[in-house]
Protein backbone atom coordinates (compact mmCIF):
# COMPACT_ATOMS: atom_id res chain seq x y z
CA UNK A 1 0.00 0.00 0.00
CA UNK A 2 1.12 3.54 -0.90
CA UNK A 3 2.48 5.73 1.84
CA UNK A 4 0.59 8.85 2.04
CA UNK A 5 2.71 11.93 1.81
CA UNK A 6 2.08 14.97 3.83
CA UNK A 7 3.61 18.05 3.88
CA UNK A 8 2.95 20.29 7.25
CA UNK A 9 3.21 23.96 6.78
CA UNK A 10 3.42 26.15 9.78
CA UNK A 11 4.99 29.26 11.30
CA UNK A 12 6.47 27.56 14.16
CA UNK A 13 8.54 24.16 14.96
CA UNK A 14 9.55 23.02 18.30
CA UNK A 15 12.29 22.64 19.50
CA UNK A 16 14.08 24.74 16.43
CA UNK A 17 11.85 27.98 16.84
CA UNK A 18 9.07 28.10 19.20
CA UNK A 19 6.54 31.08 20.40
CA UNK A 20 3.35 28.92 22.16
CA UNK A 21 1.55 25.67 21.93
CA UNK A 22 1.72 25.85 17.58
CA UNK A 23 5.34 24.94 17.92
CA UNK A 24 4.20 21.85 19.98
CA UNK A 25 1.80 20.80 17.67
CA UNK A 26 3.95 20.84 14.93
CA UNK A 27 6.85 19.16 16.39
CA UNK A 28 5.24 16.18 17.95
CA UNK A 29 2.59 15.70 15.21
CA UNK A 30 4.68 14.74 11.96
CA UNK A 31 6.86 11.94 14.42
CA UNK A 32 3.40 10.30 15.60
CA UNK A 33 2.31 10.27 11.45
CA UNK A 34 5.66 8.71 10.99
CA UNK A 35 5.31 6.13 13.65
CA UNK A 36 2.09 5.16 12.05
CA UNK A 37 3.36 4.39 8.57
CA UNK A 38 3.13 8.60 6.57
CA UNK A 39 5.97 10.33 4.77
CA UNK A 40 6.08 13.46 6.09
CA UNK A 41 7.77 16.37 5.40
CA UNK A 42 7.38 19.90 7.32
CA UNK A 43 8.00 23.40 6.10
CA UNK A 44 8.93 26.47 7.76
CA UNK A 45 10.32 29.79 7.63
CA UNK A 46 14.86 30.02 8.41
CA UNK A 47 14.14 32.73 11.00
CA UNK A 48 17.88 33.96 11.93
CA UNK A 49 17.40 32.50 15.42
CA UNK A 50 17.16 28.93 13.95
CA UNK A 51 21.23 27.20 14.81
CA UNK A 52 20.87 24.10 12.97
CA UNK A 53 23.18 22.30 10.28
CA UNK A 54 21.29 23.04 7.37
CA UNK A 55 22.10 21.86 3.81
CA UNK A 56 20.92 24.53 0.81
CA UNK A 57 19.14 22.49 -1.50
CA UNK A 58 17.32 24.85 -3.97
CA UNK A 59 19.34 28.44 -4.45
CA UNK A 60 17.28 31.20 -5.95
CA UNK A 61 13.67 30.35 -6.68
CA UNK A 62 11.73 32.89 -8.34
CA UNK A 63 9.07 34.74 -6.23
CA UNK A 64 6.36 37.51 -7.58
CA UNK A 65 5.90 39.44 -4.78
CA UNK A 66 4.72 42.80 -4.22
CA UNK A 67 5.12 43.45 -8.39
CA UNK A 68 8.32 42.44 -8.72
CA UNK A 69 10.55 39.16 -8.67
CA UNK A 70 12.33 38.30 -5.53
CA UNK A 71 14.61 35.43 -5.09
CA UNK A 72 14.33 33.16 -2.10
CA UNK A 73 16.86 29.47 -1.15
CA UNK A 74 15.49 26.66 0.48
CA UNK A 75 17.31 24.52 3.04
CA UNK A 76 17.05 21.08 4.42
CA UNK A 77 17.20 19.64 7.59
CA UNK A 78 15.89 17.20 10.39
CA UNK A 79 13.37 17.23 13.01
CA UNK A 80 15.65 16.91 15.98
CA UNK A 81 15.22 12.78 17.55
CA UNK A 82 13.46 12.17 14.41
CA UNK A 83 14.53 11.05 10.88
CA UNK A 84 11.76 13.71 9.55
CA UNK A 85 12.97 16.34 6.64
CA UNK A 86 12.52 19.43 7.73
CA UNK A 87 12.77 22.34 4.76
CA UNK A 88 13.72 26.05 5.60
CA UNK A 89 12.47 28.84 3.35
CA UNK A 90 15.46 31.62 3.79
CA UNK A 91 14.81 35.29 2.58
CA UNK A 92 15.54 38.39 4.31
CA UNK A 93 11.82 38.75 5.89
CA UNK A 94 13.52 36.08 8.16
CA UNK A 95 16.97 36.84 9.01
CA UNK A 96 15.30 38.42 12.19
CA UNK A 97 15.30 36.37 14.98
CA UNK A 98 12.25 36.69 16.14
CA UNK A 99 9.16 35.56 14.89
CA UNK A 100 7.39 38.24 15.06
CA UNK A 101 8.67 41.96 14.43
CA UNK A 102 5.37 43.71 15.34
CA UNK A 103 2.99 43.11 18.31
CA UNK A 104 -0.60 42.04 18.41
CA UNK A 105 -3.18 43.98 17.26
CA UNK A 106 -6.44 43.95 19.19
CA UNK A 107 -9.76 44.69 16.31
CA UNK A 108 -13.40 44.13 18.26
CA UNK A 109 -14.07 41.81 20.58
CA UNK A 110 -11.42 39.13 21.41
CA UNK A 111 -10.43 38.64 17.97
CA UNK A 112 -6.79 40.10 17.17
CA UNK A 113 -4.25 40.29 14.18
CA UNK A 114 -0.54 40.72 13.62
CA UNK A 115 1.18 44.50 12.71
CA UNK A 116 1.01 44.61 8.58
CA UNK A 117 4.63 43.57 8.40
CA UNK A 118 3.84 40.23 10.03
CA UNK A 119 1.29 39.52 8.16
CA UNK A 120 2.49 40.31 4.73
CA UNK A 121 5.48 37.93 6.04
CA UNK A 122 3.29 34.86 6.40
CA UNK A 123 1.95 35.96 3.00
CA UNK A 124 5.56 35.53 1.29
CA UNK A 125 6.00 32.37 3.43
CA UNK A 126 2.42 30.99 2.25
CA UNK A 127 3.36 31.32 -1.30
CA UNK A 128 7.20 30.67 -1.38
CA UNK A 129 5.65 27.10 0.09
CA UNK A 130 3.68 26.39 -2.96
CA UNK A 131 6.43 27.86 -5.28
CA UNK A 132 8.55 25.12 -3.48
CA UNK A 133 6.17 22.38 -3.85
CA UNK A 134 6.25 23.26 -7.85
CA UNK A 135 9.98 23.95 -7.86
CA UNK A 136 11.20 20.40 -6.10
CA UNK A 137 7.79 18.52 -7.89
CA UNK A 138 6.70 16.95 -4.71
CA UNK A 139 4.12 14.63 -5.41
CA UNK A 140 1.82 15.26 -2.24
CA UNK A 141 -1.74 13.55 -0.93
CA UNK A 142 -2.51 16.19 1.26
CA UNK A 143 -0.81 19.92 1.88
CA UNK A 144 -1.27 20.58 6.19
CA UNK A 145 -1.55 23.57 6.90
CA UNK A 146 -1.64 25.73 10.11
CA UNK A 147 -3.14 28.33 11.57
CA UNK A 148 -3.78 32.17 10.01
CA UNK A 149 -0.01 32.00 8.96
CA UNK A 150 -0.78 29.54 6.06
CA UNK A 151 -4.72 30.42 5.36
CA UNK A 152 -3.62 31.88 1.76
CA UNK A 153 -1.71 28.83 1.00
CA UNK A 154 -4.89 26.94 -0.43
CA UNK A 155 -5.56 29.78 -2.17
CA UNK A 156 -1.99 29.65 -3.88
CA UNK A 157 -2.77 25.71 -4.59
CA UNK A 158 -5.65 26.72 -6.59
CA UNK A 159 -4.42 29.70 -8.36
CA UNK A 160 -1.46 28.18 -9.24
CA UNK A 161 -3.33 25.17 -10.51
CA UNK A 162 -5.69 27.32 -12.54
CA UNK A 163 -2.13 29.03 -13.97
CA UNK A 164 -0.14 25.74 -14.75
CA UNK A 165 -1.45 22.91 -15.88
CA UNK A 166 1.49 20.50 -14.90
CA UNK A 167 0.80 21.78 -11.25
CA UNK A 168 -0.90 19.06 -9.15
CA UNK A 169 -4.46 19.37 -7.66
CA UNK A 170 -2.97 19.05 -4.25
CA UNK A 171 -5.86 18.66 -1.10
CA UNK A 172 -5.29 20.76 1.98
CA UNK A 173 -6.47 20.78 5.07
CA UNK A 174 -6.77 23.97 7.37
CA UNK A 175 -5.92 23.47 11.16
CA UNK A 176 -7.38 26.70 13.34
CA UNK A 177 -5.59 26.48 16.58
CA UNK A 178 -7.03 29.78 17.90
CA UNK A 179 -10.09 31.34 15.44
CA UNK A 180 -9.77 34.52 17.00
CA UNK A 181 -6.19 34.70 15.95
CA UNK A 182 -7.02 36.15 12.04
CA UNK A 183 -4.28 37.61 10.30
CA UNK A 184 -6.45 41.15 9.47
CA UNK A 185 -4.98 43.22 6.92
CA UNK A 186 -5.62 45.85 3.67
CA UNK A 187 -6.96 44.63 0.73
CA UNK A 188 -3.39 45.82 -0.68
CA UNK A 189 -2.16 42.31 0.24
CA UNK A 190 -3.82 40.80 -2.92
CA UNK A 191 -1.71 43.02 -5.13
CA UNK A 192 1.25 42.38 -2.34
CA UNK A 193 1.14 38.49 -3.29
CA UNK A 194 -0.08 38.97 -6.98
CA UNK A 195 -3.03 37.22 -6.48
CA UNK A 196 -5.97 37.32 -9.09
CA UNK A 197 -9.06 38.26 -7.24
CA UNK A 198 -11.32 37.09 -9.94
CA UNK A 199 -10.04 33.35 -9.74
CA UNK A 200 -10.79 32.27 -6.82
CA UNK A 201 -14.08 32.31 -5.07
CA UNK A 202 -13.56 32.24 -1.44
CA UNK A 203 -10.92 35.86 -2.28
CA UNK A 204 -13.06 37.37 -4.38
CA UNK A 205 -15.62 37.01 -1.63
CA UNK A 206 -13.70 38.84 0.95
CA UNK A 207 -12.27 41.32 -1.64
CA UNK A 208 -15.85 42.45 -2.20
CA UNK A 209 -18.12 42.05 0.94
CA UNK A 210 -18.84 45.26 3.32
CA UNK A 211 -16.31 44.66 6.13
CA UNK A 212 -14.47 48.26 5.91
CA UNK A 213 -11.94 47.18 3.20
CA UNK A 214 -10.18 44.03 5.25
CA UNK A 215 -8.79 40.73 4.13
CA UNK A 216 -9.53 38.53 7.04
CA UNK A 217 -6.80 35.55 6.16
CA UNK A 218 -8.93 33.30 8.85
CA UNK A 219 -12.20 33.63 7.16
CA UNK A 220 -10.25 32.84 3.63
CA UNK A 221 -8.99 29.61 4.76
CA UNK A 222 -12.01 28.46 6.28
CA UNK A 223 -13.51 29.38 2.45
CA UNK A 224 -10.62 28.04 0.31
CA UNK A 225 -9.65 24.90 2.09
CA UNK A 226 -10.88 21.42 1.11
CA UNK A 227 -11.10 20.55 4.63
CA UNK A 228 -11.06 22.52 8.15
CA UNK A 229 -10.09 21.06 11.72
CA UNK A 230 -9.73 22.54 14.74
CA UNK A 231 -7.99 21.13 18.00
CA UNK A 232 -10.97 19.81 19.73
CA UNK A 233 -14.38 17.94 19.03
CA UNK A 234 -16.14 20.36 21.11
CA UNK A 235 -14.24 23.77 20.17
CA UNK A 236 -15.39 22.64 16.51
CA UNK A 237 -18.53 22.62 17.74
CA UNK A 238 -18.82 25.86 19.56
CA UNK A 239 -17.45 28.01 16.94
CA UNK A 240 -20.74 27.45 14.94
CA UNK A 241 -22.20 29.78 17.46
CA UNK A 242 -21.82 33.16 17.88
CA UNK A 243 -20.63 33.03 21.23
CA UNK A 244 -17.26 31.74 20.23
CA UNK A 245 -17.79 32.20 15.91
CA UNK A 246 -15.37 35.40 16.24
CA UNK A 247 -17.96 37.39 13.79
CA UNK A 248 -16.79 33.88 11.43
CA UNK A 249 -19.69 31.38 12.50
CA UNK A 250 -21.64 32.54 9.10
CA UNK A 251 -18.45 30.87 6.98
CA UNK A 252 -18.12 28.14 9.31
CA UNK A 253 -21.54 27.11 9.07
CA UNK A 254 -21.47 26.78 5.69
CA UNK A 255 -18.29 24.65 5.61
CA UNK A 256 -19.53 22.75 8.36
CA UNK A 257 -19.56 19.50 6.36
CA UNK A 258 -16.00 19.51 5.84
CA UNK A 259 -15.16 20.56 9.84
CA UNK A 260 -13.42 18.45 12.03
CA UNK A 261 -12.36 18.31 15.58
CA UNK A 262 -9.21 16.45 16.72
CA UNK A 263 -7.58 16.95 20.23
CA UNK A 264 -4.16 17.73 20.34
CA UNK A 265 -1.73 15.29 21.98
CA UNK A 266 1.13 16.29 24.72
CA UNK A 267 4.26 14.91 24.60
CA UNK A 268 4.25 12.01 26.27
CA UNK A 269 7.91 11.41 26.75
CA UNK A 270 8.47 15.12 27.92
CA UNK A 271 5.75 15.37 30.49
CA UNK A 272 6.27 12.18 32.60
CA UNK A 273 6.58 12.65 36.29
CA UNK A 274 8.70 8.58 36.40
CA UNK A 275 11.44 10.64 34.53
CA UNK A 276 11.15 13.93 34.90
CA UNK A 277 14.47 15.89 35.69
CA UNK A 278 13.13 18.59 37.28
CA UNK A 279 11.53 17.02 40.13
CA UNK A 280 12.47 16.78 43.48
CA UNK A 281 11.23 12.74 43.37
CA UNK A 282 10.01 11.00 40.29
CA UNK A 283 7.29 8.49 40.72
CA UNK A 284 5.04 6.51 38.50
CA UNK A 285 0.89 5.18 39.10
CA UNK A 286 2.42 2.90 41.32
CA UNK A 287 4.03 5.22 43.55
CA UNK A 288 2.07 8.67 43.43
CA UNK A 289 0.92 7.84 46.78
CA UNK A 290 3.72 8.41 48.79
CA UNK A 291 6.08 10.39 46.03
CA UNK A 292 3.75 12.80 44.72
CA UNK A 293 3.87 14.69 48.46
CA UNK A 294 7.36 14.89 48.30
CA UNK A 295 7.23 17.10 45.41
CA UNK A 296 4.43 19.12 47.42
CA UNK A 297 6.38 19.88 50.19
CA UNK A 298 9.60 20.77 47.94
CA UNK A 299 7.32 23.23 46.39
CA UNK A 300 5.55 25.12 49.52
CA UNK A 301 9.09 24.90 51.21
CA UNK A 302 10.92 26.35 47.88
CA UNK A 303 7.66 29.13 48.26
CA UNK A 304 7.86 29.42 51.59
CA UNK A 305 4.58 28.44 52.64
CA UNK A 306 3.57 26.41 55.72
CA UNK A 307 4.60 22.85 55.28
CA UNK A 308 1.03 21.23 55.83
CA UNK A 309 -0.24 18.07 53.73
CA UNK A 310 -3.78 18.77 55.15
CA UNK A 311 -3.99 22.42 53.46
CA UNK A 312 -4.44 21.80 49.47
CA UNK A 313 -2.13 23.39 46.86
CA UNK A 314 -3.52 24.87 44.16
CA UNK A 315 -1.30 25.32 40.83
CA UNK A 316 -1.66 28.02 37.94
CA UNK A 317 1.04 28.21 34.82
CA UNK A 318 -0.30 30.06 32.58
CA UNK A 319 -0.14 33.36 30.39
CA UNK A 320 -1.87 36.20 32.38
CA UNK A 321 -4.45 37.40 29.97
CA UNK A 322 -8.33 37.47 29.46
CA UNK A 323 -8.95 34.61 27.71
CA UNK A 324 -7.34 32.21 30.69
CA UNK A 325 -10.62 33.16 33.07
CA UNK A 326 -8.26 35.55 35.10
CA UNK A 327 -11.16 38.10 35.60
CA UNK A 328 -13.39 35.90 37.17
CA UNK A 329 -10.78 33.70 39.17
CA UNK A 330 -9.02 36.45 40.96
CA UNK A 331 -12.46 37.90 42.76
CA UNK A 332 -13.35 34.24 43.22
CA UNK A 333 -9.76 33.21 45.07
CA UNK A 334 -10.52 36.92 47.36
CA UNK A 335 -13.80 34.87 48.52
CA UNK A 336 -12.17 31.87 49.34
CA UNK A 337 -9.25 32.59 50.79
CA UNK A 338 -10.90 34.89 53.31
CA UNK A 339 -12.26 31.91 55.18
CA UNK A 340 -10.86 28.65 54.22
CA UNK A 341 -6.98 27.28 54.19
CA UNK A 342 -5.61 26.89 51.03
CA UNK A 343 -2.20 27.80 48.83
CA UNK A 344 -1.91 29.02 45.47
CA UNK A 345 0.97 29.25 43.74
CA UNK A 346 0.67 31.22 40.36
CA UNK A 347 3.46 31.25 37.63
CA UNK A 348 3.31 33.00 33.85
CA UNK A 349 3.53 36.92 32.71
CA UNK A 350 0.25 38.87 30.63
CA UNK A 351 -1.47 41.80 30.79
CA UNK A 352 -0.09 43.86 33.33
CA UNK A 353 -3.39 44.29 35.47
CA UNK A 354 -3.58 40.26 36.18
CA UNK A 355 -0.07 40.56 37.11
CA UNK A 356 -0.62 43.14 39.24
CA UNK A 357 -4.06 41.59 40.70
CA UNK A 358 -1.87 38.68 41.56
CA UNK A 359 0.83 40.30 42.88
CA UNK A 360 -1.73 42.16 45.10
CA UNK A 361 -3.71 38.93 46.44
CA UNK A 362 0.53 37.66 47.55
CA UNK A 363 0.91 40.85 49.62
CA UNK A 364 -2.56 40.38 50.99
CA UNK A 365 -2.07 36.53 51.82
CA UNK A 366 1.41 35.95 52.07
CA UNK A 367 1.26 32.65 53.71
CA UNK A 368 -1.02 31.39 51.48
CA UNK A 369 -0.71 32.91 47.79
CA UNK A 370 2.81 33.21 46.16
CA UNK A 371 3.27 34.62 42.59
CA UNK A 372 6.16 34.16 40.26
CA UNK A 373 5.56 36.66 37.35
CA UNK A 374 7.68 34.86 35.41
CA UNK A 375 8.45 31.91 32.69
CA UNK A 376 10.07 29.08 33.96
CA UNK A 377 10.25 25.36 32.29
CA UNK A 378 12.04 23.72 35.62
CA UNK A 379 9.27 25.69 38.20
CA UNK A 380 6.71 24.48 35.71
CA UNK A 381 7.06 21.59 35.97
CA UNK A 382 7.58 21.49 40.06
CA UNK A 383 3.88 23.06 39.71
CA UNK A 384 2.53 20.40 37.62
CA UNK A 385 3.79 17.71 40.21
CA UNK A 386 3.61 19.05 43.47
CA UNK A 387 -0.44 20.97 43.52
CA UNK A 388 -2.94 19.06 44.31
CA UNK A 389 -5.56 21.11 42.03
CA UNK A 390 -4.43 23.04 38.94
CA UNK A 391 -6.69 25.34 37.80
CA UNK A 392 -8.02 26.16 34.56
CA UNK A 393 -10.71 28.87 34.42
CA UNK A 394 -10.45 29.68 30.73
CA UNK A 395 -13.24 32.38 28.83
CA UNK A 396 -12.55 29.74 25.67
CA UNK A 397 -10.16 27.20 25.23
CA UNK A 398 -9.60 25.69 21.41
CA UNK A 399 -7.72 22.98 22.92
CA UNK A 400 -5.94 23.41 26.59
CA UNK A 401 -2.61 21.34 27.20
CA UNK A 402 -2.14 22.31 31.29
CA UNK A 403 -5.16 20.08 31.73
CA UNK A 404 -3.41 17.11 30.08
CA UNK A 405 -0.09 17.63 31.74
CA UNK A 406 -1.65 18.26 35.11
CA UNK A 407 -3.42 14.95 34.68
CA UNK A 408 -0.23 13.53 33.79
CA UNK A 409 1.27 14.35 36.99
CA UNK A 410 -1.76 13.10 39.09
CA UNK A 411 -2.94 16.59 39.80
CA UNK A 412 -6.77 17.38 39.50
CA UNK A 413 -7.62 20.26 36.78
CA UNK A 414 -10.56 22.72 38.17
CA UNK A 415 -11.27 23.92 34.96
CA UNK A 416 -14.54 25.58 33.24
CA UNK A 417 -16.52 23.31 30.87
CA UNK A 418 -15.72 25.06 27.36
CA UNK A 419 -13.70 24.17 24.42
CA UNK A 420 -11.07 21.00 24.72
CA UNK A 421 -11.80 21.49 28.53
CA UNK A 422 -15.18 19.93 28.23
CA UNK A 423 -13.50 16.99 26.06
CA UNK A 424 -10.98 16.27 28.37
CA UNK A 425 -11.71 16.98 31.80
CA UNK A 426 -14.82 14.72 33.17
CA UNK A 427 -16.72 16.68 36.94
CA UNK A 428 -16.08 14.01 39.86
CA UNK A 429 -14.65 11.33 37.25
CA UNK A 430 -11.27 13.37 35.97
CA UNK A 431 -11.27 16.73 37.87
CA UNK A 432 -13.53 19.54 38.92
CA UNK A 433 -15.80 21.17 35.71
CA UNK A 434 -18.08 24.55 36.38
CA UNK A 435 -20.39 25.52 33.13
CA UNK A 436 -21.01 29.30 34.05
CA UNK A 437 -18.42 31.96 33.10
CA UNK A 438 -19.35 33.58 36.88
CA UNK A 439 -17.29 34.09 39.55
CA UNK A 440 -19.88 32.98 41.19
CA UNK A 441 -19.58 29.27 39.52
CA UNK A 442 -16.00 29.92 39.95
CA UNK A 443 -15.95 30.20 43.80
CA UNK A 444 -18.49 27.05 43.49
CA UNK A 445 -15.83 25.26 42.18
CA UNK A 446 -12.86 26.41 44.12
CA UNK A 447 -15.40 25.47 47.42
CA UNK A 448 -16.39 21.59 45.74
CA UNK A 449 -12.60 21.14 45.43
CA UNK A 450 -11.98 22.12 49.08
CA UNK A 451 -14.38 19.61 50.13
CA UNK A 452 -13.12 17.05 47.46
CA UNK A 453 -9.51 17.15 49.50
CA UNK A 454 -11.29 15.75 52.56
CA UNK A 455 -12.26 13.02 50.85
CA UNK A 456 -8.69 10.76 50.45
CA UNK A 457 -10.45 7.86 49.17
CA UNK A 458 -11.86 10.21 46.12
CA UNK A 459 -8.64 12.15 45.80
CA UNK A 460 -6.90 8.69 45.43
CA UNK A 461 -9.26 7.10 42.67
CA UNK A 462 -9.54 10.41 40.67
CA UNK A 463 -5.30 10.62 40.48
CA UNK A 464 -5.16 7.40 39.16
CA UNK A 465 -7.98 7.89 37.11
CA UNK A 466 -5.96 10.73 35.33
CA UNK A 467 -2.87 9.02 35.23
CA UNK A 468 -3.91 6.36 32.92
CA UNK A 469 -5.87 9.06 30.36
CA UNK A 470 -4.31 8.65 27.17
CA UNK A 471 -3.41 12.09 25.69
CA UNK A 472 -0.51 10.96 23.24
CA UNK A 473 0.04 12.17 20.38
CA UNK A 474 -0.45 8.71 18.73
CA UNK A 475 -3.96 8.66 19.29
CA UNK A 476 -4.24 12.12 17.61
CA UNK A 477 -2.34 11.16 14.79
CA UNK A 478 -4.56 8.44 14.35
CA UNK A 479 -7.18 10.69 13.77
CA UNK A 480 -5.39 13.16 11.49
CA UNK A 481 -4.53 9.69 9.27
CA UNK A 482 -8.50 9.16 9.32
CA UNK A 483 -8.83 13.03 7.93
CA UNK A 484 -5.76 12.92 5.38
CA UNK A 485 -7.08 9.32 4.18
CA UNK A 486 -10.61 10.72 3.64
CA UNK A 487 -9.07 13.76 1.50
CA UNK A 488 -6.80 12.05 -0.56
């Protein structure tokens, strides 16, 4: 049988450049497609902050960009641990190190975009891709591509199918890891990427409609693609609603046919509390019981809270902003902790006036909150192992990975039912779930789980319940080789 070949495209690619959970995704998916029989090759941009041995493979392809020919190399290289090709589009939009030159630009509502140098970067990436795939003729089943970064690259597919008839038909698939990250911009970007307008439907549809003279790159790949997923059954289903459409639920409705949802994995060799580094004692199902409160008393003593296995530890890593339920958990935590003993320990940087609430709540209960405004991998980790409750409050959540890894690590997510929350974390079964975005429903919560402690025999079953969920990325894949398979 014929391997299928699949070619990822994304902005990001951990561990060689990495901004959030994207680079994740795309460094742990294409090994778990290769471990189940795919040829996969990934493609991404040769930011200047990539150090890799890289071999130039293709010098000078052509490019018409922004009315005039540009000249572009290509690169190869591996996925580190993997035998995975891993091609590197180098051009001067990328000798930065950075990813991104600009910062985020909030429009209405939550949705937000990229400064128009970002996004007319992504543009140039999207189409140098399918310029590559003609250049090297790679015979592909199915083009993957990711996020708002690549949402023109179906686009390209089609126009330059339509332009050259020895250019394959290739399928592609659209994976929105956050829908109200869009990639906004002018409609100068069509004559930026000399695109024809005319040609293609789902363009000519945004070049025309009444939306103040924007190119939403979001809503085009969720027109132009042959098939949409998103990283979780149920955040596939709420984005049909206007609730959590991002002013897109019209386009997404009408493509909902060709939607999937498919959770993403962790890594399951990285996040393993029987070999984790960083902790102060490893353990395993078999010995959580008696190893897991090591790691809890390494962390209130490293904090500088009371050393007390009675008083539950509550664990946050997270980036400070709206979106992670901030606004309703801080009020919520000023309830509880007012009468009832508990410890928080909070960890991750945002929007200054979560940091600050934080910060605030430590001054105001020093021997019970702490907050590191910070990023740290090692104290992460610590976090993961050593709370008893981690909590994730989140407004949406496409996906969520801090529920997985907490589960992991035998720790019990409190978490809000919405998005890959509600696929992943079960109320009484898996952790603590609250439907209402309330503080009220939030202090609910934070009082069942104070009650929960009490109950060891509960606590026990419900840890070893989440130690044996699955969330590899080899059940994922599986999926994603249902999805490629049904394209093809």
């Amino acid at each position: 049988m014929k391997k299928l070949q699949i070619l990822l495209a994304g902005a990001e690619l951990a561990p060689l450049i990495k901004v959030g959970g994207l680079g994740d995704v795309m460094g742990a998916l294409p090994k778990a497609l290769s471990r189940l029989g795919a040829s996969v090759k990934v493609i991404i941009p040769f930011y200047g902050a990539i150090k890799c041995k890289a071999k130039l493979v293709k010098k000078n392809i052509s490019l018409d960009i922004e009315g005039k020919i540009t000249k572009f190399d290509l690169y190869q290289t591996a996925l580190p641990s993997s035998k995975i090709t891993v091609y590197l589009i180098k051009h001067k939009l990328f000798n930065h190190n950075k990813v991104y030159l600009g910062k985020r630009k909030y429009l209405k509502g939550s949705v937000y975009t990229r400064e128009v140098g970002d996004v007319e970067r992504f543009v140039f990436f999207s189409k140098a891709v399918v310029e590559s795939i003609r250049t090297m003729k790679w015979k592909l089943d199915v083009l993957h591509c990711h996020d708002w970064h690549l949402a023109l690259t179906p686009t390209f597919v089609d126009e330059y199918n339509i332009a050259d008839d020895n250019f394959p038909n290739i399928k592609t698939l659209f994976t929105i890891h956050n829908l109200a990250n869009q990639g906004v911009t002018g409609l100068d970007i069509v004559d930026y990427a000399a695109l024809h307008h005319k040609l293609t439907p789902a363009l000519m549809e945004d070049y025309y409609d009444k939306d103040g003279q924007v190119i939403d790159l979001m809503k085009i790949g969720i027109l132009s693609a042959d098939y949409i997923n998103t990283v979780s059954p149920n955040y596939a289903k709420e984005i049909l609603t206007k609730e959590y459409g991002e002013d897109l639920e019209q386009y997404l409705q009408r493509r909902q046919k060709h939607l999937a949802g498919i959770i993403n994995g962790i890594d399951w060799k990285l996040f393993d509390p029987s070999k984790d580094k960083y902790l102060k004692k490893k353990y395993s199902v078999k010995t959580v019981g008696k190893n897991k409160l090591v790691n809890k008393q390494f962390l209130q003593k490293k904090f500088k809270l009371p050393i007390d296995d009675n008083v539950p530890l509550f664990g946050l890593v997270s980036r400070l902003v709206g979106q992670k339920g901030l606004d309703i958990l801080v009020p919520a935590l000023e309830k509880v902790l007012k009468k009832n003993d508990l410890q928080v320990i909070v960890l991750g940087t945002g929007q200054p006036e979560y940091e600050n609430a934080l910060k605030d709540l430590a001054k105001k209960y020093p021997q019970k909150v702490k907050a590191s405004i910070t990023f740290d991998i090692a104290l992460a980790q610590q976090i993961y192992a050593g709370s008893d409750f981690f909590l994730m409050p989140s407004k949406f959540e496409p996906c969520g990975l801090g529920q997985m890894i907490a589960m992991r690590y035998g720790t019990i997510p409190v978490a809000r039912a919405t998005g890959g929350l509600k696929d992943t974390v079960h109320n009484n079964k898996t952790g603590v779930v609250f439907n209402k975005y309330t503080v009220s429903d939030m202090t609910k919560a934070l009082n069942s789980s104070l009650r929960l402690y009490k109950n060891k025999a509960k606590i026990k079953k419900i840890i070893l319940t989440d130690m044996k969920q699955d969330f590899s990325w080899d059940k994922s894949a599986k999926e994603y080789i249902k999805l490629y398979n049904k394209l093809k």
